[in-house]
C-alpha atoms as a PDB file:
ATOM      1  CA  UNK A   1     -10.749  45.970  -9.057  1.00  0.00           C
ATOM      2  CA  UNK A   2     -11.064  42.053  -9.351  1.00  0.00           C
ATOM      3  CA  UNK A   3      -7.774  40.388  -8.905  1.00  0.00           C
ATOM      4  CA  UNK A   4      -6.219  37.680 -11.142  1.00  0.00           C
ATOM      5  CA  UNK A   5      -5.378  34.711 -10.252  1.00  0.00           C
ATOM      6  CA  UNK A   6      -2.441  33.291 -10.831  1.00  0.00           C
ATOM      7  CA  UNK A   7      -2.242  30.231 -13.011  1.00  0.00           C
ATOM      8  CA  UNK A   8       0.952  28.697 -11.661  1.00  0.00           C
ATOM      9  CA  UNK A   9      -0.181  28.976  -8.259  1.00  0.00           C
ATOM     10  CA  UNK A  10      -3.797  27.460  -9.383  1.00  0.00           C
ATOM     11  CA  UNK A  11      -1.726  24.699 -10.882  1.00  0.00           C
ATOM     12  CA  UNK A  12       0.517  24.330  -8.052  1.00  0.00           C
ATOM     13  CA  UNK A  13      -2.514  23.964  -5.448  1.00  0.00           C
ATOM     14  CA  UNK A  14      -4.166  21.219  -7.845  1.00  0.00           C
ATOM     15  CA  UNK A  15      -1.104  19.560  -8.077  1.00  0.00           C
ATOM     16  CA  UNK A  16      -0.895  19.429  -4.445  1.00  0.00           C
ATOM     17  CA  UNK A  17      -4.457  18.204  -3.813  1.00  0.00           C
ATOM     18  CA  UNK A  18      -4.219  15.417  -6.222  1.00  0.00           C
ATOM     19  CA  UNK A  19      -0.897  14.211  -6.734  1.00  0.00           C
ATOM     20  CA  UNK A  20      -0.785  12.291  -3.695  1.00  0.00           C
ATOM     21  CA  UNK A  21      -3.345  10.097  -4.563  1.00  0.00           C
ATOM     22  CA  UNK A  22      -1.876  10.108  -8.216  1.00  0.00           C
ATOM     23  CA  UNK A  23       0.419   9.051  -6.611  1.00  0.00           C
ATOM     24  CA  UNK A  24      -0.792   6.363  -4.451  1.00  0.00           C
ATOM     25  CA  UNK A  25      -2.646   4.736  -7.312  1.00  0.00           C
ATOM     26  CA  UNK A  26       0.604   4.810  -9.572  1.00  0.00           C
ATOM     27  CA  UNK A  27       2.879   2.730  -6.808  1.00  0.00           C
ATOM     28  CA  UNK A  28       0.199   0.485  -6.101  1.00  0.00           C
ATOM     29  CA  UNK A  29      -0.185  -0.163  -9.869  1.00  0.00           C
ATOM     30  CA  UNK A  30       3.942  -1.180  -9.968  1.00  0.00           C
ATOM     31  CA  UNK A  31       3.424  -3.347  -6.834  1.00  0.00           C
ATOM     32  CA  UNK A  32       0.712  -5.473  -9.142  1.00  0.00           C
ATOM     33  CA  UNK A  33       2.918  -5.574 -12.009  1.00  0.00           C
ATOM     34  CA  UNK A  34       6.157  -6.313 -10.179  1.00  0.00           C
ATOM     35  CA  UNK A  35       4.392  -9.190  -8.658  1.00  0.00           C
ATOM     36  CA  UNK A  36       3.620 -10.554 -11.622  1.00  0.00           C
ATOM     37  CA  UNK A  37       7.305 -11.363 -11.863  1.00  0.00           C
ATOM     38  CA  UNK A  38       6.323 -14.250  -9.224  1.00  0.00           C
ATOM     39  CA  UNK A  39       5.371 -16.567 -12.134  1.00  0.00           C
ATOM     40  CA  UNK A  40       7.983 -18.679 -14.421  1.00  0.00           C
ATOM     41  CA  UNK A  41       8.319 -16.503 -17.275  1.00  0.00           C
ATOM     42  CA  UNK A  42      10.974 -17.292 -20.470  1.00  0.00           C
ATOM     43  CA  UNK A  43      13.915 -14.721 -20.871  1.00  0.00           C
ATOM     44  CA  UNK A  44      11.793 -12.853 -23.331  1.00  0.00           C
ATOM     45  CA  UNK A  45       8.738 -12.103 -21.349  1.00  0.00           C
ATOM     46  CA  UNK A  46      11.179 -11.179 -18.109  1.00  0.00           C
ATOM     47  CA  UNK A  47      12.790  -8.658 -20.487  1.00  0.00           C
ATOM     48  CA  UNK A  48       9.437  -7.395 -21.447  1.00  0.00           C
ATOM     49  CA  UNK A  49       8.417  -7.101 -17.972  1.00  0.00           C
ATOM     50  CA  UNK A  50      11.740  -5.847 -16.370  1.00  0.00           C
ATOM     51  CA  UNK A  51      11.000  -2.655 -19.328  1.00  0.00           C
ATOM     52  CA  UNK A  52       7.306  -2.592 -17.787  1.00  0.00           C
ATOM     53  CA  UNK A  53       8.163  -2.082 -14.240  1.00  0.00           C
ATOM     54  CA  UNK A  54      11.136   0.401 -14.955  1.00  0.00           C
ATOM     55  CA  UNK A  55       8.506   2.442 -17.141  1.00  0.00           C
ATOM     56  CA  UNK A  56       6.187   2.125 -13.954  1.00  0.00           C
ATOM     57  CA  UNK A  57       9.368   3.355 -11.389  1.00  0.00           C
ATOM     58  CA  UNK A  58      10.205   6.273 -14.093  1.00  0.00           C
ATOM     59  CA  UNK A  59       6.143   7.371 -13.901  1.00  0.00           C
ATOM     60  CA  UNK A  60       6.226   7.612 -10.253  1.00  0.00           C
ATOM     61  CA  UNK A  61       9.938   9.563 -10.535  1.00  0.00           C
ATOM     62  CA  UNK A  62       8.359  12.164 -12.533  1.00  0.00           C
ATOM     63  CA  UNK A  63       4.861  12.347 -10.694  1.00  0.00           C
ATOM     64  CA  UNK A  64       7.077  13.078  -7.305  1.00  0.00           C
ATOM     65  CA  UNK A  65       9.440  15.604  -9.217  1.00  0.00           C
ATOM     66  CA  UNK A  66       5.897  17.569  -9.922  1.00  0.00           C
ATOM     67  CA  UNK A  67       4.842  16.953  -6.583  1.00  0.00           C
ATOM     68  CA  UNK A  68       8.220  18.760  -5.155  1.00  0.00           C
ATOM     69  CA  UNK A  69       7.776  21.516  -7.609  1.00  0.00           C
ATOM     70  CA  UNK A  70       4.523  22.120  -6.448  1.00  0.00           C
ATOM     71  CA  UNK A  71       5.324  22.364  -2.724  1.00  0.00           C
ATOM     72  CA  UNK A  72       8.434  24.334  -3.197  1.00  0.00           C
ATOM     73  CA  UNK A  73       6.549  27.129  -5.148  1.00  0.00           C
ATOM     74  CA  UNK A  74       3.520  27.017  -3.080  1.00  0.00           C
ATOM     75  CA  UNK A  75       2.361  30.323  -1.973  1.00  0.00           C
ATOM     76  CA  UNK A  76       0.840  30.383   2.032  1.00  0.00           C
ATOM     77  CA  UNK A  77      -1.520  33.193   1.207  1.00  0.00           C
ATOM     78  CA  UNK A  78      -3.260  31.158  -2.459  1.00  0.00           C
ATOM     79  CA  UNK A  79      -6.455  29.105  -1.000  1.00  0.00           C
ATOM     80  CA  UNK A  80      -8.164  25.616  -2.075  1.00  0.00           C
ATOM     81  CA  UNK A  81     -12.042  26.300  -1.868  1.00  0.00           C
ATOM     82  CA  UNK A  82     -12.841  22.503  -2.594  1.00  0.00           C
ATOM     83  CA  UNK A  83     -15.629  21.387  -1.158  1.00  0.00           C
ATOM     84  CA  UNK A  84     -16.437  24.597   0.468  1.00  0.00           C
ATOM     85  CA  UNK A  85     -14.086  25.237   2.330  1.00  0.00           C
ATOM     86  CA  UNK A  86     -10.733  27.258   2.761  1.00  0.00           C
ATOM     87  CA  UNK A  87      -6.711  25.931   3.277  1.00  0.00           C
ATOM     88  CA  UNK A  88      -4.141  27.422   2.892  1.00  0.00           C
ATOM     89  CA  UNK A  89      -1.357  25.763   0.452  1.00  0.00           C
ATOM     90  CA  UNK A  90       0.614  24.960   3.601  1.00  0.00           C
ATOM     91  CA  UNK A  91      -1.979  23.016   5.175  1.00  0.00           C
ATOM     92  CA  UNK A  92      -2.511  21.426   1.260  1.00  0.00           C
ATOM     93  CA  UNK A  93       1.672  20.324   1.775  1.00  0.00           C
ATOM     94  CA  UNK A  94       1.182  19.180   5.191  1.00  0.00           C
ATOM     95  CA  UNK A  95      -1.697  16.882   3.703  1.00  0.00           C
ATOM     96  CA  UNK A  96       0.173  15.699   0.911  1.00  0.00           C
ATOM     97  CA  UNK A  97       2.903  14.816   2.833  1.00  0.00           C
ATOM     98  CA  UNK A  98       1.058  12.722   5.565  1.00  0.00           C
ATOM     99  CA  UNK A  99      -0.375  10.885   2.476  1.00  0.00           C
ATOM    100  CA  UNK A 100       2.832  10.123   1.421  1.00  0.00           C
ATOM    101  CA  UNK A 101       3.921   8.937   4.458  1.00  0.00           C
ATOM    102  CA  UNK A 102       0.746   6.810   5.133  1.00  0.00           C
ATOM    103  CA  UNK A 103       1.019   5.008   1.762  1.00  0.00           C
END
């Protein structure tokens, strides 16, 4: 009998594979906007850019809230088959984290 997979735990090891670059590419993008805030700007455009970069922090606040729910529900035994080849959701975590870490 062919077994279903779960689609939380399909979710959860996508998450886990990609966030971390999502996530990479989001706090890079704040780090180029809040260095626009280098140049003389009027009080207007500093309160339009002040709301910019707080929408920017709030994006990467949620993307690492889904990150966390993904590793906390992550199931050893589920498997990423990118690229050919098998790891386990644990090794997918470890990953993510060291990506974290390195960024």
């Amino acid at each position: 009998m062919a077994r279903k997979t779960d689609p939380i735990a399909t979710l959860r090891a996508r998450l886990l594979a990609e966030l971390p670059d999502d996530i990479a590419q989001a706090r890079d993008a704040y780090h180029r906007l809040a260095g626009e805030a280098a140049g003389i700007m009027d009080a207007k455009e500093f309160s339009t850019h002040q709301g910019a970069c707080k929408a920017a922090l709030g994006h990467l606040e949620s993307l690492i809230k889904l990150l966390r729910w993904a590793c906390e529900g992550a199931e050893s035994s589920a498997a990423d088959t990118e690229g050919g080849t098998v790891r386990t959701i644990d090794q997918l975590i470890t990953d993510a984290r060291r990506t974290l870490q390195d960024t």
